[in-house]
PDB file of N, CA and C in Angstrom:
ATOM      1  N   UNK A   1      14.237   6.849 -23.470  1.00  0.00           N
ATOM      2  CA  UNK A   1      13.248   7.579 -22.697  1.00  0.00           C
ATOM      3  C   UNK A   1      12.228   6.599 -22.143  1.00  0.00           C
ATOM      4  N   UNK A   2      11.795   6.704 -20.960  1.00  0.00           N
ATOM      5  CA  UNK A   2      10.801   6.300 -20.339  1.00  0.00           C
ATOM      6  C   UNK A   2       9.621   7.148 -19.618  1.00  0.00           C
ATOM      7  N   UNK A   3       8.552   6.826 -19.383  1.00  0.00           N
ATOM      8  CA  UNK A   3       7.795   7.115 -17.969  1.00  0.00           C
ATOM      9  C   UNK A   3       7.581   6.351 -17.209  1.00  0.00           C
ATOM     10  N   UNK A   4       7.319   7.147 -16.247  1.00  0.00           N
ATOM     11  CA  UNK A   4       6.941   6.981 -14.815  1.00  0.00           C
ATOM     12  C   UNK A   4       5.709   6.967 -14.337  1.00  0.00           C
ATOM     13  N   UNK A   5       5.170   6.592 -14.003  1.00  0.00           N
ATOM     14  CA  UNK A   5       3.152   6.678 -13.223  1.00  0.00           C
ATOM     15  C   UNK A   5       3.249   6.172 -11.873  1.00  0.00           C
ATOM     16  N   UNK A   6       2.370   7.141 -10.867  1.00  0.00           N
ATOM     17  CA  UNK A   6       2.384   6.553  -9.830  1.00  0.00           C
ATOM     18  C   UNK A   6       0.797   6.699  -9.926  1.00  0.00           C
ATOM     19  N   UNK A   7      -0.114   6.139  -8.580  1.00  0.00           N
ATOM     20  CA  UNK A   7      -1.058   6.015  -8.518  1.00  0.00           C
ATOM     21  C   UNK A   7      -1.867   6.490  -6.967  1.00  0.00           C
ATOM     22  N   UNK A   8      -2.939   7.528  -6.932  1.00  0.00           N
ATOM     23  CA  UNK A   8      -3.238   7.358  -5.609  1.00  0.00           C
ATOM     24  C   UNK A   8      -4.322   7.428  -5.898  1.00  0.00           C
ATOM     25  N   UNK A   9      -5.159   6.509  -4.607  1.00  0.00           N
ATOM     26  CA  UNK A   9      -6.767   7.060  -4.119  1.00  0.00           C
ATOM     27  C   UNK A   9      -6.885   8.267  -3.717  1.00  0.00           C
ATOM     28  N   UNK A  10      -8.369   8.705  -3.691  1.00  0.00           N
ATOM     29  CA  UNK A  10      -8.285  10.135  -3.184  1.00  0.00           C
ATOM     30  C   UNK A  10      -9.606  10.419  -2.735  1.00  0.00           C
ATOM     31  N   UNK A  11      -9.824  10.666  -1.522  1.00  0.00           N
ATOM     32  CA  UNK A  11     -11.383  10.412  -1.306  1.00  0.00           C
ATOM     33  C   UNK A  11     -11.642  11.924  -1.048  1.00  0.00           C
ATOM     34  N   UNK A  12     -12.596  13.059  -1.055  1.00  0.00           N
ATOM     35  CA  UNK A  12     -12.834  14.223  -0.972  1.00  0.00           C
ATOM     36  C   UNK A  12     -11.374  15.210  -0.799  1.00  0.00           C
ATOM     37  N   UNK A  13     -10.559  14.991  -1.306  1.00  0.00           N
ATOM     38  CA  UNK A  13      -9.674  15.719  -1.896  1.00  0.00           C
ATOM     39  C   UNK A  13      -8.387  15.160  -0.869  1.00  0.00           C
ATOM     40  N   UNK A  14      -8.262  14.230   0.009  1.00  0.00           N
ATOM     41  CA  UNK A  14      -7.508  13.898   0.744  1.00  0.00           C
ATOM     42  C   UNK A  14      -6.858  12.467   0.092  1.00  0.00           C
ATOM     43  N   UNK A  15      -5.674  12.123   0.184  1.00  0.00           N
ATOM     44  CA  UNK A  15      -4.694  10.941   0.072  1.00  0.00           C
ATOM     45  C   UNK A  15      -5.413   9.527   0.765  1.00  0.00           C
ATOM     46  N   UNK A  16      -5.801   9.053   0.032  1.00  0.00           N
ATOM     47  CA  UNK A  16      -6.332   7.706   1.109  1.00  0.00           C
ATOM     48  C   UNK A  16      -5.412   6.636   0.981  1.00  0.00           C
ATOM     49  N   UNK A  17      -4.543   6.004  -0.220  1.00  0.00           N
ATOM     50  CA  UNK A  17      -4.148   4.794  -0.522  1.00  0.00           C
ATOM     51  C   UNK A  17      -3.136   5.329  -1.825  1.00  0.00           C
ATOM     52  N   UNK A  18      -1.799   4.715  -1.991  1.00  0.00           N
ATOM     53  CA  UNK A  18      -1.125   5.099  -2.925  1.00  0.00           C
ATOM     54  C   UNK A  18       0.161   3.900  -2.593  1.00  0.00           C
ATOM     55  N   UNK A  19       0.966   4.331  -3.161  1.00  0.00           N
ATOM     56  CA  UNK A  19       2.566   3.749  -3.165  1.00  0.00           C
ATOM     57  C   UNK A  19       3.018   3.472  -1.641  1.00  0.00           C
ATOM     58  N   UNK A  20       2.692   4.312  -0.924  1.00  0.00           N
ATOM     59  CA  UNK A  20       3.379   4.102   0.095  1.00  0.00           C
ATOM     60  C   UNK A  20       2.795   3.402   1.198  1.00  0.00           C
ATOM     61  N   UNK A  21       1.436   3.394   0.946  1.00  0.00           N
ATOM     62  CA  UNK A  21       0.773   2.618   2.016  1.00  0.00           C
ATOM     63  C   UNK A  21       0.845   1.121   1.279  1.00  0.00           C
ATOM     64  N   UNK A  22       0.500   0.849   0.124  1.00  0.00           N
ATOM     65  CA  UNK A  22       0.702  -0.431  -0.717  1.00  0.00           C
ATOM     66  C   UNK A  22       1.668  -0.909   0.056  1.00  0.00           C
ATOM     67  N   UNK A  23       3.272  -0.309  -0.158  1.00  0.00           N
ATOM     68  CA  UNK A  23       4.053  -1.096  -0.073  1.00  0.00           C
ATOM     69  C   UNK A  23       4.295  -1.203   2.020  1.00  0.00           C
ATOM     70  N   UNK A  24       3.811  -0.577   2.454  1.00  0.00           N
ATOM     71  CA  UNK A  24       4.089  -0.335   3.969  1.00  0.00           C
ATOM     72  C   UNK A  24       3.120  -2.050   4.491  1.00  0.00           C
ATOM     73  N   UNK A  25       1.462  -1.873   3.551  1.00  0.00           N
ATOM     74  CA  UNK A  25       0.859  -3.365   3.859  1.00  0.00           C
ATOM     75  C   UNK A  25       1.424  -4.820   3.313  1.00  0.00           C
ATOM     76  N   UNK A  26       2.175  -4.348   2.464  1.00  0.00           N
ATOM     77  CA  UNK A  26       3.024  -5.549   1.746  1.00  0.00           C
ATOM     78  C   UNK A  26       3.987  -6.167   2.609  1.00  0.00           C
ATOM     79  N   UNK A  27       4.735  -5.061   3.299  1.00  0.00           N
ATOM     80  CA  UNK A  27       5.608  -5.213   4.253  1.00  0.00           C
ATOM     81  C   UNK A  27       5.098  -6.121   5.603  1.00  0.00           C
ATOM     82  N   UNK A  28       4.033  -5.470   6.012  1.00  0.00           N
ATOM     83  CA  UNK A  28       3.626  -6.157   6.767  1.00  0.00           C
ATOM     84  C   UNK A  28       2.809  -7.399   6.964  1.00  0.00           C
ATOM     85  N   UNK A  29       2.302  -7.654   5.942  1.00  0.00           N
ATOM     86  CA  UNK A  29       2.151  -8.954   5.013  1.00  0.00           C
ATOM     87  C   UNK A  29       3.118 -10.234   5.478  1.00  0.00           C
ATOM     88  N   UNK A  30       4.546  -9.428   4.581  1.00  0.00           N
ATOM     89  CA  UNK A  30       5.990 -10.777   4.881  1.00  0.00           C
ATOM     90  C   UNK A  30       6.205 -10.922   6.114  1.00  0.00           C
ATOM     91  N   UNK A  31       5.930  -9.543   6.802  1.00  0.00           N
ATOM     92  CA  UNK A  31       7.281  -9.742   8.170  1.00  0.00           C
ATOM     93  C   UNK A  31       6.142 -10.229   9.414  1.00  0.00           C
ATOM     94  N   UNK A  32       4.796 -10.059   9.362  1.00  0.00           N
ATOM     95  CA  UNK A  32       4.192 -10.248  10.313  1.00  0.00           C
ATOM     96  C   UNK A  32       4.187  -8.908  11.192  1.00  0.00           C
ATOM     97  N   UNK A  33       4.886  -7.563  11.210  1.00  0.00           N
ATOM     98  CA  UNK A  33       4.754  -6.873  12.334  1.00  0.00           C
ATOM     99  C   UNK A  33       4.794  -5.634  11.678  1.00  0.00           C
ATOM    100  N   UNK A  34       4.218  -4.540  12.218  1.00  0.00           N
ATOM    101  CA  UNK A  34       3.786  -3.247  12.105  1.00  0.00           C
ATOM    102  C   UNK A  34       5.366  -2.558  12.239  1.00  0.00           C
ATOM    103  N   UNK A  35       5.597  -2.823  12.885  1.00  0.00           N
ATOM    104  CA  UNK A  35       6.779  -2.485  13.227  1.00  0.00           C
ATOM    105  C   UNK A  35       8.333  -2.576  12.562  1.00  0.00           C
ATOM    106  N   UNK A  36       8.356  -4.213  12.874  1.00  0.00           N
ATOM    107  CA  UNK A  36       9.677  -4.553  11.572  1.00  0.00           C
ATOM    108  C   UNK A  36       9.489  -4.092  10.266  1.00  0.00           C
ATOM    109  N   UNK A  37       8.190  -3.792   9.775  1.00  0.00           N
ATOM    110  CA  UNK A  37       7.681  -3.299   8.344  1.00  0.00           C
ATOM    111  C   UNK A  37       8.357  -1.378   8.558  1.00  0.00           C
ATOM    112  N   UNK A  38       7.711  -0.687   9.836  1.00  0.00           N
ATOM    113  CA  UNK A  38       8.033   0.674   9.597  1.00  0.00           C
ATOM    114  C   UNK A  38       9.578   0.552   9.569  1.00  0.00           C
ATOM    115  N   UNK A  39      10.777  -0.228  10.402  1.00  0.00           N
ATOM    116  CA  UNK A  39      12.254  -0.152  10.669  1.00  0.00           C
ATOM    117  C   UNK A  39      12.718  -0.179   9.330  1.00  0.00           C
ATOM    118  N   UNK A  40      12.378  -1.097   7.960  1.00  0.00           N
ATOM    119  CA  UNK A  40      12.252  -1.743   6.826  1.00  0.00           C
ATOM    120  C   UNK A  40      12.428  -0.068   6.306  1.00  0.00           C
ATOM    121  N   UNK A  41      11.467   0.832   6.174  1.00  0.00           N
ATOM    122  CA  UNK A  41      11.409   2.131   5.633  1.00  0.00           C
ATOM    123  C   UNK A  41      11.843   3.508   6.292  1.00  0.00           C
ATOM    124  N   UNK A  42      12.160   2.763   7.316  1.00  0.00           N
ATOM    125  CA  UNK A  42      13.216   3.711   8.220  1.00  0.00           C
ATOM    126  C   UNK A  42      11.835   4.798   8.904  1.00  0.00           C
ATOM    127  N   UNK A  43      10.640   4.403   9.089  1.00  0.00           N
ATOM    128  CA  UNK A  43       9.946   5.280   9.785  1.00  0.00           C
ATOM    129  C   UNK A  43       9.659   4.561  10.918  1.00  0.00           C
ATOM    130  N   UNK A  44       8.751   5.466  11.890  1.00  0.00           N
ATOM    131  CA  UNK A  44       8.448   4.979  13.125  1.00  0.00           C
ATOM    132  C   UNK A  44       7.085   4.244  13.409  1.00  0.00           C
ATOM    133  N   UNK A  45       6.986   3.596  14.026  1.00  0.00           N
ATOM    134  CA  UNK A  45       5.923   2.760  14.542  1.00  0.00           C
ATOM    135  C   UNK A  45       5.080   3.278  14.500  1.00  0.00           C
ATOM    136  N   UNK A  46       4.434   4.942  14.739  1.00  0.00           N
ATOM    137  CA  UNK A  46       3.737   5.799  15.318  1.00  0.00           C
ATOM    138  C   UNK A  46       3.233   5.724  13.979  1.00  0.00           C
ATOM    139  N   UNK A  47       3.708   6.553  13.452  1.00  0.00           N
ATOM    140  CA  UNK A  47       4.114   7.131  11.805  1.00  0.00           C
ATOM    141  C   UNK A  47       3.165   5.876  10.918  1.00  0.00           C
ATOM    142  N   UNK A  48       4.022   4.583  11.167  1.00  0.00           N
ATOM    143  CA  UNK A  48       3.210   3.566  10.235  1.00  0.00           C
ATOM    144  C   UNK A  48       1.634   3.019  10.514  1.00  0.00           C
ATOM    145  N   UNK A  49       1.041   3.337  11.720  1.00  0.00           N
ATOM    146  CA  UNK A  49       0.326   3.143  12.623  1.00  0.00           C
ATOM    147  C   UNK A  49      -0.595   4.149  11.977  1.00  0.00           C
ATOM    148  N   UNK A  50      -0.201   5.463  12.018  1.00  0.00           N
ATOM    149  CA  UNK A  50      -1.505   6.472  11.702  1.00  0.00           C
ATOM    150  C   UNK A  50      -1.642   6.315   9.750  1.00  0.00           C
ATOM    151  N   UNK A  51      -0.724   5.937   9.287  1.00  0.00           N
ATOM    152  CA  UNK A  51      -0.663   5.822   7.755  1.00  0.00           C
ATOM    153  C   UNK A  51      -1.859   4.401   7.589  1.00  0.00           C
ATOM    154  N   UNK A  52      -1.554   3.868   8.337  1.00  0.00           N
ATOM    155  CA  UNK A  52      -2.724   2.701   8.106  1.00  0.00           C
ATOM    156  C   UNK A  52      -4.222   2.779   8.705  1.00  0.00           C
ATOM    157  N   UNK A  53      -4.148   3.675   9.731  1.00  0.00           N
ATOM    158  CA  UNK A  53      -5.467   4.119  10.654  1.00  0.00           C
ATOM    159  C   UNK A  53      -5.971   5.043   9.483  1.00  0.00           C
ATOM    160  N   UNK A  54      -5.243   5.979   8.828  1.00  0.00           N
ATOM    161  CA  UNK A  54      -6.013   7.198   7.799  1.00  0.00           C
ATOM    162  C   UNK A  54      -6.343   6.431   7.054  1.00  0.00           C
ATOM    163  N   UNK A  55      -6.051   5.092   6.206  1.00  0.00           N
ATOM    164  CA  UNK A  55      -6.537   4.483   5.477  1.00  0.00           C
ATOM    165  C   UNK A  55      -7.620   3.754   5.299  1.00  0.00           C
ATOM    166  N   UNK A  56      -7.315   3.035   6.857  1.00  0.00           N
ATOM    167  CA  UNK A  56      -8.461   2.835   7.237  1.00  0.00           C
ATOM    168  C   UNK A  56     -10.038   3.181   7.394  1.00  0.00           C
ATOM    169  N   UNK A  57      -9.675   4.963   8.255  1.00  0.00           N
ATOM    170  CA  UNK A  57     -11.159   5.808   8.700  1.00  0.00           C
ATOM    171  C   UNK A  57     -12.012   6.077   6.738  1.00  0.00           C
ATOM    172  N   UNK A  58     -10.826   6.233   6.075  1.00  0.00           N
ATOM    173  CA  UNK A  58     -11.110   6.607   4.468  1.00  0.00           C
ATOM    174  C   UNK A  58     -12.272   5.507   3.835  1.00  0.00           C
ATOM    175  N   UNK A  59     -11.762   4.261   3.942  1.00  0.00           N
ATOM    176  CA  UNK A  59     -12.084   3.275   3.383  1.00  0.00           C
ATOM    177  C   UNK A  59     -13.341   2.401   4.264  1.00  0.00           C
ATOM    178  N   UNK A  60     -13.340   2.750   5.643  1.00  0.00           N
ATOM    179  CA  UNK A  60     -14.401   2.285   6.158  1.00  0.00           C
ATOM    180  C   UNK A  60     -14.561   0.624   6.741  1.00  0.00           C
ATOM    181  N   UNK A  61     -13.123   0.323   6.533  1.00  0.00           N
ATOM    182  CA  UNK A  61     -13.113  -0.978   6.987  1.00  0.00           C
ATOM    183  C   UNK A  61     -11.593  -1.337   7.433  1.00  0.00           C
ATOM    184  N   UNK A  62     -11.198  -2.367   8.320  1.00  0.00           N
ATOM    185  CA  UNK A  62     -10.019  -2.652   9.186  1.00  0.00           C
ATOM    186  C   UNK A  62      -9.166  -3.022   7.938  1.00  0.00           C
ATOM    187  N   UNK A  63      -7.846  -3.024   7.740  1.00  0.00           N
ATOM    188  CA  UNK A  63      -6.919  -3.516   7.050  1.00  0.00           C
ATOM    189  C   UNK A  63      -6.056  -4.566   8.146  1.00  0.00           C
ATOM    190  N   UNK A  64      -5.730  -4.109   9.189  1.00  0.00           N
ATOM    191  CA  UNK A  64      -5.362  -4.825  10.004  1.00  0.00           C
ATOM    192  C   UNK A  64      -5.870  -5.991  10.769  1.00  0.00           C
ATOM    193  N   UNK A  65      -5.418  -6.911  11.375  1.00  0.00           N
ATOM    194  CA  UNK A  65      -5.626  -7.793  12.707  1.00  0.00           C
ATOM    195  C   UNK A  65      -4.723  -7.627  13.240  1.00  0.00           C
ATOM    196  N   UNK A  66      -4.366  -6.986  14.653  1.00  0.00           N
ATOM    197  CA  UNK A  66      -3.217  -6.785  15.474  1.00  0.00           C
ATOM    198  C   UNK A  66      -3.279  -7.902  16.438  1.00  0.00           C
ATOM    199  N   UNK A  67      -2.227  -9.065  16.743  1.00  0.00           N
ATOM    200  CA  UNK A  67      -2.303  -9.433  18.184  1.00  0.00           C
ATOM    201  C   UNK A  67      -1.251  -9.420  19.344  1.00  0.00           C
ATOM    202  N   UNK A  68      -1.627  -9.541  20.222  1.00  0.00           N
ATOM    203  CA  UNK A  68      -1.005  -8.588  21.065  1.00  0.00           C
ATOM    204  C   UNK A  68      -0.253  -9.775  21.930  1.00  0.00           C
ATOM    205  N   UNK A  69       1.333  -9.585  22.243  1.00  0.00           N
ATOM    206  CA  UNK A  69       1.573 -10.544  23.083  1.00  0.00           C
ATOM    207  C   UNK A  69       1.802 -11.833  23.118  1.00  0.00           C
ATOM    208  N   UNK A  70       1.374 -12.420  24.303  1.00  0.00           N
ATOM    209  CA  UNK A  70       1.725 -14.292  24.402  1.00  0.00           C
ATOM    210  C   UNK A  70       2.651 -14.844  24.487  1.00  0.00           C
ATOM    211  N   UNK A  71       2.649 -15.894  24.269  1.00  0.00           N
ATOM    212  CA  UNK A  71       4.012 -16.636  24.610  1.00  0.00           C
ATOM    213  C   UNK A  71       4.548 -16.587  23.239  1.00  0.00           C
ATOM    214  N   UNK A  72       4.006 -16.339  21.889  1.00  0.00           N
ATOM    215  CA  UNK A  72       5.035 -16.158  20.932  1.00  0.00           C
ATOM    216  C   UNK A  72       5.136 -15.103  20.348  1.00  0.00           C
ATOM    217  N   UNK A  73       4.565 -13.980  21.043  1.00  0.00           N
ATOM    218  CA  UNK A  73       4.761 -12.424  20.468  1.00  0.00           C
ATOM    219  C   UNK A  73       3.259 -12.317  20.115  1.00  0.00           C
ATOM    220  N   UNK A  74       3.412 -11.295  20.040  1.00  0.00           N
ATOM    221  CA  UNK A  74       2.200 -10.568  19.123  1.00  0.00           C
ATOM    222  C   UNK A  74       2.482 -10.250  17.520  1.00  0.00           C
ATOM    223  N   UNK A  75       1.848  -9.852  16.812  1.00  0.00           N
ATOM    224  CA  UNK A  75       2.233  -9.589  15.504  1.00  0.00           C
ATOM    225  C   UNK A  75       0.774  -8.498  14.584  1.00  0.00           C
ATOM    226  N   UNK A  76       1.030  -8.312  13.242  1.00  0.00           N
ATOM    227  CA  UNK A  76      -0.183  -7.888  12.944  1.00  0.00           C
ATOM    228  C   UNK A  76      -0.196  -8.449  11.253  1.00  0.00           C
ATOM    229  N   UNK A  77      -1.437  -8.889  11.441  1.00  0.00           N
ATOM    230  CA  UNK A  77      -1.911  -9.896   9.892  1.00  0.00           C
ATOM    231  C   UNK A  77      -3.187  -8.874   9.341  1.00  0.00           C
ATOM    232  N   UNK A  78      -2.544  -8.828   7.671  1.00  0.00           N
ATOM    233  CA  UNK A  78      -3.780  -8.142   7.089  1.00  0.00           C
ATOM    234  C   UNK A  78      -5.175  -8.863   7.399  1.00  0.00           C
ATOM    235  N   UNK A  79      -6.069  -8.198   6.788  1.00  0.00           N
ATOM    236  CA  UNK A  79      -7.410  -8.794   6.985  1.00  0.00           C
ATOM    237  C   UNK A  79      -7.838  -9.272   5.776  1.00  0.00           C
ATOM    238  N   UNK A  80      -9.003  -9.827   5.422  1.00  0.00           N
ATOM    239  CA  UNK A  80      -9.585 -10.206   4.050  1.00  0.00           C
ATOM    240  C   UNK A  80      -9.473  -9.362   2.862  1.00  0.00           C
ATOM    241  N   UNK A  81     -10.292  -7.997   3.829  1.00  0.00           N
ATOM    242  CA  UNK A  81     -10.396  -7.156   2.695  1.00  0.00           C
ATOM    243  C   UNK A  81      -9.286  -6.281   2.403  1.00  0.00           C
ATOM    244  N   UNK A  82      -7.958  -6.283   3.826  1.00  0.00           N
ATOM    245  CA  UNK A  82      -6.959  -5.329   3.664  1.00  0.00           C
ATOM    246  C   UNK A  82      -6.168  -6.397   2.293  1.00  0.00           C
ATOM    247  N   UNK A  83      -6.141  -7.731   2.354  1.00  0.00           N
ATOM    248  CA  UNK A  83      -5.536  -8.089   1.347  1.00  0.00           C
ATOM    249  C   UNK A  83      -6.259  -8.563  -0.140  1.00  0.00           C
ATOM    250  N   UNK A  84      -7.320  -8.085  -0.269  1.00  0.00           N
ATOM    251  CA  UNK A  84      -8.418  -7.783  -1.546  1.00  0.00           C
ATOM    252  C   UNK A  84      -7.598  -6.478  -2.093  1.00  0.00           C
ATOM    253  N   UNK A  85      -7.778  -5.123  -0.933  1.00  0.00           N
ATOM    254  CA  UNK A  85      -6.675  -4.176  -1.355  1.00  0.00           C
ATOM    255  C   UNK A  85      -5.673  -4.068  -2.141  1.00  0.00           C
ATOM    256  N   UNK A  86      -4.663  -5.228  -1.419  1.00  0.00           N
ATOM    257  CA  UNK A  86      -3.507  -5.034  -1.354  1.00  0.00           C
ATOM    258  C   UNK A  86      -3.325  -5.741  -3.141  1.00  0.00           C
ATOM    259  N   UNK A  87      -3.860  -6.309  -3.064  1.00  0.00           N
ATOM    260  CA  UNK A  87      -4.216  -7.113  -4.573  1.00  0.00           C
ATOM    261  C   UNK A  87      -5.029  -6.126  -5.641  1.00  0.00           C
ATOM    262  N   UNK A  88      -5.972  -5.603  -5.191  1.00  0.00           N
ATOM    263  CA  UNK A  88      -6.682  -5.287  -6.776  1.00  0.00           C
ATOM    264  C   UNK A  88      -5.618  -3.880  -6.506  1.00  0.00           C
ATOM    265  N   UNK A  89      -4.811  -3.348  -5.537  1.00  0.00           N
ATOM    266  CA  UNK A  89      -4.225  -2.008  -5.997  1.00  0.00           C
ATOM    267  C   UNK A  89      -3.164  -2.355  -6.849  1.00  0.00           C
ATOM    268  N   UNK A  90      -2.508  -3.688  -6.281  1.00  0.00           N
ATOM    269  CA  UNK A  90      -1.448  -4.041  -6.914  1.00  0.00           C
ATOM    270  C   UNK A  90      -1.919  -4.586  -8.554  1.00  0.00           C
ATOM    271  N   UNK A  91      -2.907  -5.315  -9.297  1.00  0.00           N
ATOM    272  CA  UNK A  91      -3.620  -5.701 -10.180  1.00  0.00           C
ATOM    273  C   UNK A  91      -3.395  -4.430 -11.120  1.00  0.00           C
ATOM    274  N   UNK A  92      -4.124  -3.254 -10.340  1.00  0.00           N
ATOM    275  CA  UNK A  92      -5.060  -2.027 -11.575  1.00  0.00           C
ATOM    276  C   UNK A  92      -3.276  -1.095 -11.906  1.00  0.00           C
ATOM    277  N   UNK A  93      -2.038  -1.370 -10.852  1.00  0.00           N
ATOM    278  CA  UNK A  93      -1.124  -0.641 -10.986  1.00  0.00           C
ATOM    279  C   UNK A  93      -0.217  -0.938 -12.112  1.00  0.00           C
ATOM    280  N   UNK A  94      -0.005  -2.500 -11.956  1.00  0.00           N
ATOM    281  CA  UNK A  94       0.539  -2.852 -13.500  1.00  0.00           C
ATOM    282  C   UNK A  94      -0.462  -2.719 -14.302  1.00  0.00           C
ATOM    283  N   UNK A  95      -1.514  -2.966 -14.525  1.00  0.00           N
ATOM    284  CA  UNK A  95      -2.490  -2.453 -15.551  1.00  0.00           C
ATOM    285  C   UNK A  95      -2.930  -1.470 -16.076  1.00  0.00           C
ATOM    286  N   UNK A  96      -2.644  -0.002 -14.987  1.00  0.00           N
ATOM    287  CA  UNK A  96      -2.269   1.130 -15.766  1.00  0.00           C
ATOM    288  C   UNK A  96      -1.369   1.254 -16.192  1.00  0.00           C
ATOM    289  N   UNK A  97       0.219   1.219 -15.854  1.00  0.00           N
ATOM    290  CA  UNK A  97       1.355   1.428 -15.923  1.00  0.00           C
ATOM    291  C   UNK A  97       1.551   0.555 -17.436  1.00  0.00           C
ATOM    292  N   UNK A  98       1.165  -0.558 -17.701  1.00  0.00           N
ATOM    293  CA  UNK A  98       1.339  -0.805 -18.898  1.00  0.00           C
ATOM    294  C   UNK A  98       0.639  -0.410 -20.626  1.00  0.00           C
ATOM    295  N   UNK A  99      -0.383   0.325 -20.174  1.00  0.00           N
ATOM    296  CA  UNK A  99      -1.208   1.048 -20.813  1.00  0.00           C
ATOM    297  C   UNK A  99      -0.925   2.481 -20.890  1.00  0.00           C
ATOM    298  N   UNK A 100      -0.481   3.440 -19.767  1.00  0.00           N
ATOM    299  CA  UNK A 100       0.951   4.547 -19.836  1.00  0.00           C
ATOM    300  C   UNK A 100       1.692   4.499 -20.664  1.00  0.00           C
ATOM    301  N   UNK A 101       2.604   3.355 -20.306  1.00  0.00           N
ATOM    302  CA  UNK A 101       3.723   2.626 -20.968  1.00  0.00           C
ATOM    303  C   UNK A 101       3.376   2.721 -22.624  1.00  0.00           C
ATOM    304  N   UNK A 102       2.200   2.192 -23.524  1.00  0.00           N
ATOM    305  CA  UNK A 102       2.044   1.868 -24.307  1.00  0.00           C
ATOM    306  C   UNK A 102       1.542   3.262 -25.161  1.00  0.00           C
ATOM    307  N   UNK A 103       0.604   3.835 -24.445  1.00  0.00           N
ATOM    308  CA  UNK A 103       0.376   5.042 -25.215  1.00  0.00           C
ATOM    309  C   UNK A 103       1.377   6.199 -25.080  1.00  0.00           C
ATOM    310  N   UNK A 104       2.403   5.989 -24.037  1.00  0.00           N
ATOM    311  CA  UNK A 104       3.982   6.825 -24.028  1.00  0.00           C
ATOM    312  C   UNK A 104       4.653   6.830 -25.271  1.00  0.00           C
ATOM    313  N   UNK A 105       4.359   5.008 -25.538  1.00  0.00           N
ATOM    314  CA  UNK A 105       5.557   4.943 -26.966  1.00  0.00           C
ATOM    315  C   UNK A 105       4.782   5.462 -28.121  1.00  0.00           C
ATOM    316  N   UNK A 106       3.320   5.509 -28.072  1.00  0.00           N
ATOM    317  CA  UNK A 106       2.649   5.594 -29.380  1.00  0.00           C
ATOM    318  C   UNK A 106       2.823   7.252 -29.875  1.00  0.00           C
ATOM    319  N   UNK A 107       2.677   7.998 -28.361  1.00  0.00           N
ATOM    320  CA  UNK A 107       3.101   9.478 -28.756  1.00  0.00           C
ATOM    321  C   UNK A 107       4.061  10.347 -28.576  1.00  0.00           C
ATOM    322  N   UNK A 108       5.405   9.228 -28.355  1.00  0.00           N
ATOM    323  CA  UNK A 108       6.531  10.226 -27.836  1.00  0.00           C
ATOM    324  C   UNK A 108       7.955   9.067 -28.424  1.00  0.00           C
ATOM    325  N   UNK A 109       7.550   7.957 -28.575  1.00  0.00           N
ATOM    326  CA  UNK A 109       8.937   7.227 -29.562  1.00  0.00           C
ATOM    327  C   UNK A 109       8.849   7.481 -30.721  1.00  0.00           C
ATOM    328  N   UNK A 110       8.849   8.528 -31.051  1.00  0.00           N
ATOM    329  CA  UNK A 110       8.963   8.721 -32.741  1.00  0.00           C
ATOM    330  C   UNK A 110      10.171   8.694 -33.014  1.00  0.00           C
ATOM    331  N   UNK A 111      10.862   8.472 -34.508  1.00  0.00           N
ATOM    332  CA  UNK A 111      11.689   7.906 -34.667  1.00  0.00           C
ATOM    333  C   UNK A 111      13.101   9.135 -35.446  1.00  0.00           C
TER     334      UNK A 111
END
């Protein structure tokens, strides 16, 4: 037997930050693009675009740097604080999950 924990923000009763935006900025992190990140999860550009804008208006500050174009493309790079985010969400997630984990076994591996 195991559990499972997932984790979300939640600002006046609305979804701000969870699993799916984590891993959507992670994505876009490696690949450099908003885009190759949504193809990656099989959603649309649009789709990954407003998932990061709601996160955004929530939180009050840019996650993104988009640039646009040029002679070697455009692309989009987290920002300081989108990757402070992307870190203390990723930090507090194994750090609950292993503390779950631990009080799971203390009240449910009995023998």
């Amino acid at each position: 037997m195991k559990i499972e924990s997932k984790f979300l923000i939640v600002k006046d009763g609305e979804k701000v930050f969870g699993e799916g935006p984590y891993r959507l900025l992670k994505s876009i992190e490696e690949l450099g693009s908003i885009n190759r990140a949504a193809e990656k999860f099989d959603m649309s550009y649009s789709k990954a675009l407003a998932i990061i804008k709601k996160a955004e208006d929530y939180l009050g500050y840019p996650l993104l740097e988009r640039v646009t174009g040029g002679v070697h493309g455009g692309g989009s790079y987290l920002t300081e604080k989108g990757k402070e985010l992307v870190k203390d969400y990723e930090d507090f997630a194994k750090e609950a999950r292993e503390a779950v984990e631990e009080i799971f076994k203390r009240k449910f591996m009995w023998k």
